[in-house]
Protein backbone atom coordinates (compact mmCIF):
# COMPACT_ATOMS: atom_id res chain seq x y z
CA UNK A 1 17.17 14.82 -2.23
CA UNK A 2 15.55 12.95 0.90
CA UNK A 3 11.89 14.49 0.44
CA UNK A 4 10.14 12.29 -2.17
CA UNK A 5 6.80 12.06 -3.78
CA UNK A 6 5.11 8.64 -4.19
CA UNK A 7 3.75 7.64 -7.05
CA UNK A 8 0.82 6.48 -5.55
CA UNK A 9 -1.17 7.24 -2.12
CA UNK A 10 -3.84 7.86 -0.30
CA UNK A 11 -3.98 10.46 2.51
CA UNK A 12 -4.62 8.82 6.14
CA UNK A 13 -6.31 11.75 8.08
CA UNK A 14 -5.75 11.11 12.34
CA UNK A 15 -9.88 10.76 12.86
CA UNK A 16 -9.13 7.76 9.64
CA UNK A 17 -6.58 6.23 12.26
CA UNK A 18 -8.24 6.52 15.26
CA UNK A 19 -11.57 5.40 13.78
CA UNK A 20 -9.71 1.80 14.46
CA UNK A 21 -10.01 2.72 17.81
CA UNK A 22 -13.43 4.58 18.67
CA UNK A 23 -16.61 3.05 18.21
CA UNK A 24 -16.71 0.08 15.67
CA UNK A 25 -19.15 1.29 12.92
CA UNK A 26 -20.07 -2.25 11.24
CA UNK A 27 -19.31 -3.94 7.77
CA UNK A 28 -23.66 -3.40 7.26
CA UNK A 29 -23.08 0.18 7.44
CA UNK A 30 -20.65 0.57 5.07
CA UNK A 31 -22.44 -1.43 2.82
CA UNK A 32 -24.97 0.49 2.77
CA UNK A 33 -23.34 4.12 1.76
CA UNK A 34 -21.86 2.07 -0.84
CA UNK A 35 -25.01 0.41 -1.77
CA UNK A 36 -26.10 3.60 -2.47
CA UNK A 37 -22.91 5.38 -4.11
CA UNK A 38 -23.18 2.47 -6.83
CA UNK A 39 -26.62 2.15 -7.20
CA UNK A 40 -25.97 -1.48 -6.26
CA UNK A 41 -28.76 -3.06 -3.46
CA UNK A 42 -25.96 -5.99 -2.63
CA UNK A 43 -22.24 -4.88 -1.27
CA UNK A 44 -19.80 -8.21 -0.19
CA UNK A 45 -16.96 -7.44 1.98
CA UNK A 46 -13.65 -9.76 1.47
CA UNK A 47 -9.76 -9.79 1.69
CA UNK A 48 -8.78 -8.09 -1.56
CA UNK A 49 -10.08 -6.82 -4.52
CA UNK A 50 -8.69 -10.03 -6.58
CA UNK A 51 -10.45 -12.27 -4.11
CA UNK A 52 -13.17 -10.78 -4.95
CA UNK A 53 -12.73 -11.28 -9.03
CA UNK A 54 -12.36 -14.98 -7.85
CA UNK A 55 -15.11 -15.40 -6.04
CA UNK A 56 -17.28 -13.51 -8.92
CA UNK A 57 -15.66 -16.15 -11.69
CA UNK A 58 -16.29 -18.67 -9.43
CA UNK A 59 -20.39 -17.86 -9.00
CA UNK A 60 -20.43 -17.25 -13.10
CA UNK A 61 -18.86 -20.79 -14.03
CA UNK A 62 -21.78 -22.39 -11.88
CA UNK A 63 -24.23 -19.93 -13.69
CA UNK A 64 -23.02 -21.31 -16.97
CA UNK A 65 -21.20 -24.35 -19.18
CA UNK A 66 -18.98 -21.50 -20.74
CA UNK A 67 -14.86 -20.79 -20.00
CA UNK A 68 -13.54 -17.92 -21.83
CA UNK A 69 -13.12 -14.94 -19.34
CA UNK A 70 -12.20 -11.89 -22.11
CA UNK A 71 -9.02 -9.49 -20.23
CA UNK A 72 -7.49 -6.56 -22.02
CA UNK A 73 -3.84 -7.42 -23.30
CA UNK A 74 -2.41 -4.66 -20.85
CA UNK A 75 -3.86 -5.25 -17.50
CA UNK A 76 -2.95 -6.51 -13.88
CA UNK A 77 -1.40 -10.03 -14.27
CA UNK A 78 -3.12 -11.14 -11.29
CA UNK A 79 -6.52 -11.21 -12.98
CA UNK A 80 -5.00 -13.98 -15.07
CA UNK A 81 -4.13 -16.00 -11.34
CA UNK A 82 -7.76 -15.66 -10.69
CA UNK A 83 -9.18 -16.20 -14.08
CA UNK A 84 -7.10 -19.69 -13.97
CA UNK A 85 -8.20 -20.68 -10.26
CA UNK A 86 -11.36 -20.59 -11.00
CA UNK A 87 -10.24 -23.41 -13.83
CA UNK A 88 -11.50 -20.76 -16.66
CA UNK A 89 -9.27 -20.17 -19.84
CA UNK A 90 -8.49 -15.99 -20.53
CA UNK A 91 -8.64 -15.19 -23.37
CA UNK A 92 -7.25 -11.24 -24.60
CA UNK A 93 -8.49 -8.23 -26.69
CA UNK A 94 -5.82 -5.56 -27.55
CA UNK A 95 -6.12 -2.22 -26.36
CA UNK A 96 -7.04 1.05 -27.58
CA UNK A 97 -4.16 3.49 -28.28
CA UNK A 98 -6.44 6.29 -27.96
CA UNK A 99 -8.16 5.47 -24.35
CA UNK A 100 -5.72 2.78 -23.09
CA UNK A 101 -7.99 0.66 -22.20
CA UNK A 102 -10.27 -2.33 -23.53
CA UNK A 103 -11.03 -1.56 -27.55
CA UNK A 104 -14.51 -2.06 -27.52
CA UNK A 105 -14.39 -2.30 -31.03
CA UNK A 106 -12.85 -5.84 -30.77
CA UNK A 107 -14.92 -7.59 -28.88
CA UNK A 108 -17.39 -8.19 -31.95
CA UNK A 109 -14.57 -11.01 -32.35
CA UNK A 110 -15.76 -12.63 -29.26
CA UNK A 111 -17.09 -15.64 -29.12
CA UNK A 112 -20.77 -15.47 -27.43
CA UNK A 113 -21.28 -19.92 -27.45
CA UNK A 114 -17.50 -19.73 -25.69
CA UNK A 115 -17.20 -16.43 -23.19
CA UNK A 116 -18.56 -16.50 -19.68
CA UNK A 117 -17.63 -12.92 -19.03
CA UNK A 118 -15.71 -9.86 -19.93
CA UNK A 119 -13.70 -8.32 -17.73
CA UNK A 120 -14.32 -4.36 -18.34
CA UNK A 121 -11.34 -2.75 -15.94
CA UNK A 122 -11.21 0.97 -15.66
CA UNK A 123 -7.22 1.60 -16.01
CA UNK A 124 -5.44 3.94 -14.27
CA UNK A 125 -8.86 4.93 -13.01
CA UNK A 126 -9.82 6.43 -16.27
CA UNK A 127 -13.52 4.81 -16.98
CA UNK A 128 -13.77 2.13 -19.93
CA UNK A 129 -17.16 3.25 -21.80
CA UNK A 130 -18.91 0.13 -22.45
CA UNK A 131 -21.49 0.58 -25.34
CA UNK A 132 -25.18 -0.56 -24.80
CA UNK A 133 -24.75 -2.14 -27.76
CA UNK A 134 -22.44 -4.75 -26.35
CA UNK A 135 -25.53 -5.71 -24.58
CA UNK A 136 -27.20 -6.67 -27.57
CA UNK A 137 -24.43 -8.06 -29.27
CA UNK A 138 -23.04 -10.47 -26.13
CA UNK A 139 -26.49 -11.01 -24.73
CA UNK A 140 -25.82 -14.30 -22.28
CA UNK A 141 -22.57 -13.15 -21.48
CA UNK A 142 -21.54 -10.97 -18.20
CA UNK A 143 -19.84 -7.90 -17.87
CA UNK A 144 -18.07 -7.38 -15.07
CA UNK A 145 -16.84 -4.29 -14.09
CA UNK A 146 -13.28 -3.56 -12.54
CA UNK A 147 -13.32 -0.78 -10.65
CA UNK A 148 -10.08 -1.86 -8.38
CA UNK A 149 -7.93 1.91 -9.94
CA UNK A 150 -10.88 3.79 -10.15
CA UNK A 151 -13.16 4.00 -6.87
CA UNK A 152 -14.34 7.81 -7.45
CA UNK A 153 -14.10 8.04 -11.07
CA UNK A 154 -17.41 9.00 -12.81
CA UNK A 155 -18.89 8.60 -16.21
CA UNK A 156 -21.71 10.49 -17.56
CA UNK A 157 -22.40 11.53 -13.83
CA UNK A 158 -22.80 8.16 -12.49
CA UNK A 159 -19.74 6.36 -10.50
CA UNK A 160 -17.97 3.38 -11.95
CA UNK A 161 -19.06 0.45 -10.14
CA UNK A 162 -22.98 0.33 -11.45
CA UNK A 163 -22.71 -0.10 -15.68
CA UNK A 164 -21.96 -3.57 -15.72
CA UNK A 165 -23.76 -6.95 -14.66
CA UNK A 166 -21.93 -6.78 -11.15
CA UNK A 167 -18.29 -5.11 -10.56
CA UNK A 168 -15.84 -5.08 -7.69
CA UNK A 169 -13.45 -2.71 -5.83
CA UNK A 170 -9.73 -3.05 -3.99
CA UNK A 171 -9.35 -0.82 -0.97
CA UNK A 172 -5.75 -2.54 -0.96
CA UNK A 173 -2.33 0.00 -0.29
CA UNK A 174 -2.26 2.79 -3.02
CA UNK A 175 -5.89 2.09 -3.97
CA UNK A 176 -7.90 5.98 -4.30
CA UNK A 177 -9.57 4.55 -1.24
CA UNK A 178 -7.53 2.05 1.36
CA UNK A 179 -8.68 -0.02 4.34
CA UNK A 180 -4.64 -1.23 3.66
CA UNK A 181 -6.45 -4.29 2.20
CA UNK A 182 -9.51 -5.86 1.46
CA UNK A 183 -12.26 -5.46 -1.43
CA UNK A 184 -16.11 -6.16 -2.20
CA UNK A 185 -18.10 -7.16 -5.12
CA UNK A 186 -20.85 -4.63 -5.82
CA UNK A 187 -24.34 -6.32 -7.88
CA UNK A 188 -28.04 -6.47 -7.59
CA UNK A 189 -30.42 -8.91 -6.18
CA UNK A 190 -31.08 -12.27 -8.24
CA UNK A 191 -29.49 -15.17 -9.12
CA UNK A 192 -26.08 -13.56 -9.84
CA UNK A 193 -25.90 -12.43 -6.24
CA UNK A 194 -27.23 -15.79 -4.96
CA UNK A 195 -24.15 -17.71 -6.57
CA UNK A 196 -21.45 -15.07 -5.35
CA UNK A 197 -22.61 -15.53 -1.93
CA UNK A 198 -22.88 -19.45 -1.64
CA UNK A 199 -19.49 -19.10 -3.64
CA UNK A 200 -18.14 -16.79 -1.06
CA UNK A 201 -19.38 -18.33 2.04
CA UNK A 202 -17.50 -22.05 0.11
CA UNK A 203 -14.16 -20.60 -0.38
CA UNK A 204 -13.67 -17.90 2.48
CA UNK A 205 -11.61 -18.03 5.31
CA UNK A 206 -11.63 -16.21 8.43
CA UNK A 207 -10.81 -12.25 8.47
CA UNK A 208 -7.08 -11.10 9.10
CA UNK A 209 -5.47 -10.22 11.99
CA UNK A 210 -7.57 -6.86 13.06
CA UNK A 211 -5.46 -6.03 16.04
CA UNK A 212 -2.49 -4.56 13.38
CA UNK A 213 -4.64 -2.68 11.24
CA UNK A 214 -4.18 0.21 13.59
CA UNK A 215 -0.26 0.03 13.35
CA UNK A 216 -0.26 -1.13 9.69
CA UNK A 217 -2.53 1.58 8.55
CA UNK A 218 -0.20 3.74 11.00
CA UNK A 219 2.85 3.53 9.26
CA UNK A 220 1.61 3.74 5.80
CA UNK A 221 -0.30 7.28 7.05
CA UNK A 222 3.54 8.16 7.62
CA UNK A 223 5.77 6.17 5.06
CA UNK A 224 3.58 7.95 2.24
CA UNK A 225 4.63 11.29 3.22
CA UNK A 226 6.99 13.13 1.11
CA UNK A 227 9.44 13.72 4.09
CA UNK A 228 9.31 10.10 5.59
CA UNK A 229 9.18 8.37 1.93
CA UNK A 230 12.29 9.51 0.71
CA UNK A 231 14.33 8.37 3.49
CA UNK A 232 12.50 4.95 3.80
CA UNK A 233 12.73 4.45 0.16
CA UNK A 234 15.00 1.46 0.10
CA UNK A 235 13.07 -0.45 2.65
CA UNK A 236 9.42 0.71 1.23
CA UNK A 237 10.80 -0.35 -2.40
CA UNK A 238 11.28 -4.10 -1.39
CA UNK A 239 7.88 -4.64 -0.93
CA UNK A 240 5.88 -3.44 -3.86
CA UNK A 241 4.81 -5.75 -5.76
CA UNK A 242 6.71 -6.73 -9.12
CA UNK A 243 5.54 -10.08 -10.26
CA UNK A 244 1.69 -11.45 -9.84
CA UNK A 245 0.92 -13.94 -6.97
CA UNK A 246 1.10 -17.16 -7.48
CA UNK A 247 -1.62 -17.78 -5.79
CA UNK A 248 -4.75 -16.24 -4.02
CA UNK A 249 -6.84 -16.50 -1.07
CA UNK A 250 -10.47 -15.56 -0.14
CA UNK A 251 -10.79 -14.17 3.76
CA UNK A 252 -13.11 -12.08 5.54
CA UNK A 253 -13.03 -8.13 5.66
CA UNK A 254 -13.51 -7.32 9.71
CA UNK A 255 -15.35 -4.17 10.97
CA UNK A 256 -12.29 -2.51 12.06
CA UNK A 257 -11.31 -2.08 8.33
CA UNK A 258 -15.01 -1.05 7.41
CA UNK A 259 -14.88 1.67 10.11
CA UNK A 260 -11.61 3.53 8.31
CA UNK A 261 -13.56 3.43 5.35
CA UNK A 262 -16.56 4.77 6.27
CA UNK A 263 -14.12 7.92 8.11
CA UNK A 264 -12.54 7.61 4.32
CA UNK A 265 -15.71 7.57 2.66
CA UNK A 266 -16.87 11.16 4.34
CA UNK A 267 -14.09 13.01 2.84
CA UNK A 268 -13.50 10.56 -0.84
CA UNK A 269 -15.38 12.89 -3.08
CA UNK A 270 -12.84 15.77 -2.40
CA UNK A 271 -10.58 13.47 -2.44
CA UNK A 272 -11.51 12.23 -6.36
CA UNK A 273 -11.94 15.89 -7.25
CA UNK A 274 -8.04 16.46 -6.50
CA UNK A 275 -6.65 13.45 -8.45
CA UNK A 276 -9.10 14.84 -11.15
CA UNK A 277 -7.60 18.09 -10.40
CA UNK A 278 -3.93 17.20 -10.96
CA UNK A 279 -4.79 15.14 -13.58
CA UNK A 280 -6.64 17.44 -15.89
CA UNK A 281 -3.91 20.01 -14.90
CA UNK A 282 -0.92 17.74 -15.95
CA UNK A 283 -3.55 17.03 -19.85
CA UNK A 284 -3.34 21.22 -19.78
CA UNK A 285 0.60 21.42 -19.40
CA UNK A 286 1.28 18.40 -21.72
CA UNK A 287 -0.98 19.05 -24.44
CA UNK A 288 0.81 19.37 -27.60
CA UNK A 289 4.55 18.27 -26.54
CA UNK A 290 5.71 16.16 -29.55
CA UNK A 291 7.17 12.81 -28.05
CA UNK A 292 4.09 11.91 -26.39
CA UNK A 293 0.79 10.35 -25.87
CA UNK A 294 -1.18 10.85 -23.58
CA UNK A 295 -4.95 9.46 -23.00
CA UNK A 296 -8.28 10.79 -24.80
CA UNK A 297 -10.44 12.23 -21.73
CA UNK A 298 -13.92 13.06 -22.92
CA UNK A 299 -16.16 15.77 -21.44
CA UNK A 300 -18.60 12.79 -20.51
CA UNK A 301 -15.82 11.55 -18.07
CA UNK A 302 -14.54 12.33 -14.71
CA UNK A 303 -11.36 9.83 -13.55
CA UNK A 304 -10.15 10.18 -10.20
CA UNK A 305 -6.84 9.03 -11.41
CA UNK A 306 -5.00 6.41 -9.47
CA UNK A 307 -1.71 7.63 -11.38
CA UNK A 308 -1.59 9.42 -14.65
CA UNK A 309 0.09 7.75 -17.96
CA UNK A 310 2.51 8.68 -20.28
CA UNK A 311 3.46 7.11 -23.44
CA UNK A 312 6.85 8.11 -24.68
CA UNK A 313 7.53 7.22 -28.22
CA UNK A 314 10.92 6.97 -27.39
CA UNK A 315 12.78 5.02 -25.05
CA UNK A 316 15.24 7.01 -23.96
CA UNK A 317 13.67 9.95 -23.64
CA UNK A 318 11.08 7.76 -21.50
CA UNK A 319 14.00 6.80 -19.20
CA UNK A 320 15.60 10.04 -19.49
CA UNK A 321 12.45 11.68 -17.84
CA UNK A 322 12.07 8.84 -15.04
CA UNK A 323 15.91 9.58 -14.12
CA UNK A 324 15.33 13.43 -13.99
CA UNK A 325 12.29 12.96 -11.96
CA UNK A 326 13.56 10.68 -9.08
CA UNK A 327 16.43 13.18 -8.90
CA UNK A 328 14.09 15.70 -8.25
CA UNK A 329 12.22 13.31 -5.25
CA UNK A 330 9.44 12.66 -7.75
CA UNK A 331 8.74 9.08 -8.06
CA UNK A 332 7.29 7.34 -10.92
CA UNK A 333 7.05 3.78 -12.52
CA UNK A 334 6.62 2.01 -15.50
CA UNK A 335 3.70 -0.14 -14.00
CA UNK A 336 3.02 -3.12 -15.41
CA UNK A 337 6.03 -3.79 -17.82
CA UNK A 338 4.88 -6.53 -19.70
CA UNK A 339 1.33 -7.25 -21.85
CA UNK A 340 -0.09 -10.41 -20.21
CA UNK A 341 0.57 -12.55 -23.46
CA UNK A 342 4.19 -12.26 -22.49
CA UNK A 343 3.82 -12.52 -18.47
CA UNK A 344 2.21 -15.71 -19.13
CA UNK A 345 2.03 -18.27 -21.71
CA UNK A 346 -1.50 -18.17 -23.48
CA UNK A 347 -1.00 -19.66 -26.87
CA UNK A 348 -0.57 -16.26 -28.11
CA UNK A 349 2.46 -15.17 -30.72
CA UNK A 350 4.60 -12.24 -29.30
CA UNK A 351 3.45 -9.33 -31.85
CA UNK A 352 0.18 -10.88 -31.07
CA UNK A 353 -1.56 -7.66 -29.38
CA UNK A 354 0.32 -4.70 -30.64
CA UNK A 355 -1.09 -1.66 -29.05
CA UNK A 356 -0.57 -3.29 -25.49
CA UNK A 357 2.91 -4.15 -26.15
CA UNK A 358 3.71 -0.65 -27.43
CA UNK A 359 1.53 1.19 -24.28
CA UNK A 360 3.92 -1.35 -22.12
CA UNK A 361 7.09 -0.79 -23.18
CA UNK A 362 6.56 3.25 -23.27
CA UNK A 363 4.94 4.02 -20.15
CA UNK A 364 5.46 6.10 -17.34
CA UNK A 365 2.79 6.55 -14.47
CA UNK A 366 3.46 10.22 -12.87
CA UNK A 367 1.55 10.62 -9.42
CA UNK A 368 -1.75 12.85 -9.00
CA UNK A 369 -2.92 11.98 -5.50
CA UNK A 370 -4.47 14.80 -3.10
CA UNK A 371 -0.83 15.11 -1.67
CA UNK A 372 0.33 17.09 -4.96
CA UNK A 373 0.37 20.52 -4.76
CA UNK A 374 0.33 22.65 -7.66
CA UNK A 375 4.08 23.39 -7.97
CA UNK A 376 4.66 19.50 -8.01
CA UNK A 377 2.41 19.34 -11.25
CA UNK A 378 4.36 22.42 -12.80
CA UNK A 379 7.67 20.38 -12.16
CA UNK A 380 6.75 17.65 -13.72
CA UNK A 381 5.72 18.45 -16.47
CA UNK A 382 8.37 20.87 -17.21
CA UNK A 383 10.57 17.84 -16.84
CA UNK A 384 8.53 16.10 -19.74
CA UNK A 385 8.79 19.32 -21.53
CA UNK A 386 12.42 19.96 -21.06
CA UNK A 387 14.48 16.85 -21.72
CA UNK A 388 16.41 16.78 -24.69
CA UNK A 389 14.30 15.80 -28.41
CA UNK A 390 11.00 16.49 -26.65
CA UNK A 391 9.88 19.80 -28.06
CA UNK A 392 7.50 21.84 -25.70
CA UNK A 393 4.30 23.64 -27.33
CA UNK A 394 5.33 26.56 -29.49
């Protein structure tokens, strides 16, 4: 089949292209719709999302004599780049089997005289609940919010980004919202903000090259098509990403990128609402097949899912499902494929975070971006529903 679906995109509209073009709407304007999407009264524009973690860890550790930065087991291995740039030690909570991400639960186990900050990441751009009890309980120790899967998502009908001490965003390729890269730190006024701008303005670089955005942003507008993907797959599939950076760098976000996502920004909430859309319609069709897991979404919570998981409790049906799909021009992928105890070496034994290890080895991410159309959805799940030893609902 040549047509295929990716697993993860974001619709580039023609006014989104030629915005590049027209009159350059600044990085202060930006900030401010997103200064007031969050809730936050301080929005810092840089090169990536990560860069931005950085620079946060960076403004904490002069805040503070502590060096544990607290990551869930299953999580981006590039946090753990930045967590060890900024010469602090990570230290990892298991996850919840129920919500996939962070078990709040376990961080009573933390170590307040030790931690500098939890990291609280949104996964898959379904919203971590942090407690206000954790406030009490960690009292001199941040939270920061990761919000890089989940720009749109909402909790309790506020939007991620404003329920921790500060948080940051990716507008990176496949990210609900792309600039193709770049990333800010969202926070309020005081001395937290103080220290992530001198920290900022110490390590940053200049911005990137702005006269390719247009024909970067161009051809990922087209490769992410259905019709153009499938054909370009081989190419396209040598540059994802499949092992973390081995290093990082903090650069400038110019106004060229800040004017496609401002045109972005007009249309993201209908946006959101479709990847909550498929999403919620692929929890309908799955709901009760034996052979699977699939997340706990409360009626509190709204994700606008970057991709949609699927734990399979057995392997081969797992890759049995992934084969059927791609035959069908649906792509998927396993996502990260390793817990970060085993991408990196922590001092941590291998059975050391269970429920990470399991969600690892089991998953498959289906896509759920606005480019689905309701037949797509159908498909896939009655892929899930049809291979052989997964029983459908009776």
């Amino acid at each position: 089949m040549i047509s295929k679906i990716p697993v993860a995109a974001t619709p580039l509209s023609l006014s989104d292209l030629l915005s590049v073009f027209g009159k350059k709407r600044s990085k202060s304007e930006f900030a401010e719709k997103l200064s007031g999407r969050f809730n936050r009264r301080e929005i810092i524009f840089m090169s990536s999302g990560l860069a931005a973690f950085f620079v946060i860890l960076s403004a904490l550790k002069g805040l503070s004599d502590r060096k544990e930065v607290v990551l869930p087991a299953y999580t981006a291995p590039s946090l753990v780049v930045a967590v060890k740039k900024a010469g602090l030690k990570p230290v990892l909570t298991d996850i919840s089997p129920a919500t996939f991400n962070m078990d709040m639960e376990l961080l009573r186990g933390v170590d307040p005289q030790k931690t500098l900050c939890v990291a609280a990441v949104h996964m898959f751009g379904i919203p971590l609940e942090i407690p206000g009890k954790l406030r009490e309980d960690l009292k001199d120790v941040f939270i920061v919010e990761d919000c890089a899967q989940a720009f749109g998502s909402m909790l309790n009908g506020r939007h991620v980004g404003d329920m921790a001490d500060i948080s940051f965003f990716s507008f990176n390729r496949g990210k609900n919202l792309t600039t193709y890269s770049g990333g800010c730190v969202a926070m309020d006024r005081g001395e937290v903000a103080e220290a992530v701008k001198d920290a900022f303005l110490e390590k940053s670089g200049a911005a990137g090259e702005a006269r390719m955005l247009a024909l970067k942003l161009a051809a990922l507008s087209v490769a992410v098509r259905p019709v153009f993907y499938g054909p370009a797959y081989a190419l396209l599939s040598k540059f994802k990403e499949t092992a973390p950076p081995l290093d990082l760098e903090v650069n400038s976000y110019s106004d060229r990128q800040a004017s496609v996502g401002l045109s972005l920004l007009e249309r993201i909430d209908n946006l959101s609402a479709a990847r909550y859309r498929n999403g919620m319609a692929l929890m309908r069709e799955l709901a009760g097949v034996e052979g699977i897991v699939l997340p706990r979404i409360p009626e509190n919570m709204t994700p606008a899912f970057n991709r949609f998981p699927v734990v399979f409790k057995d392997l081969e049906k797992k890759d049995a499902v992934q084969r059927k799909l791609n035959s069908q021009g649906i792509e998927t992928s396993t996502f990260y494929e390793k817990p970060l105890h085993l991408v990196f070496d922590l001092g941590y034994g291998e059975q050391a975070f269970p429920n990470a290890s399991y969600l690892a080895s089991r998953l498959l991410t289906l896509p759920v971006h606005p480019m689905l159309k309701e037949p797509d959805i159908a498909r896939m799940a009655a892929v899930v529903r049809s291979e052989r030893g997964i029983k459908g609902r009776p």
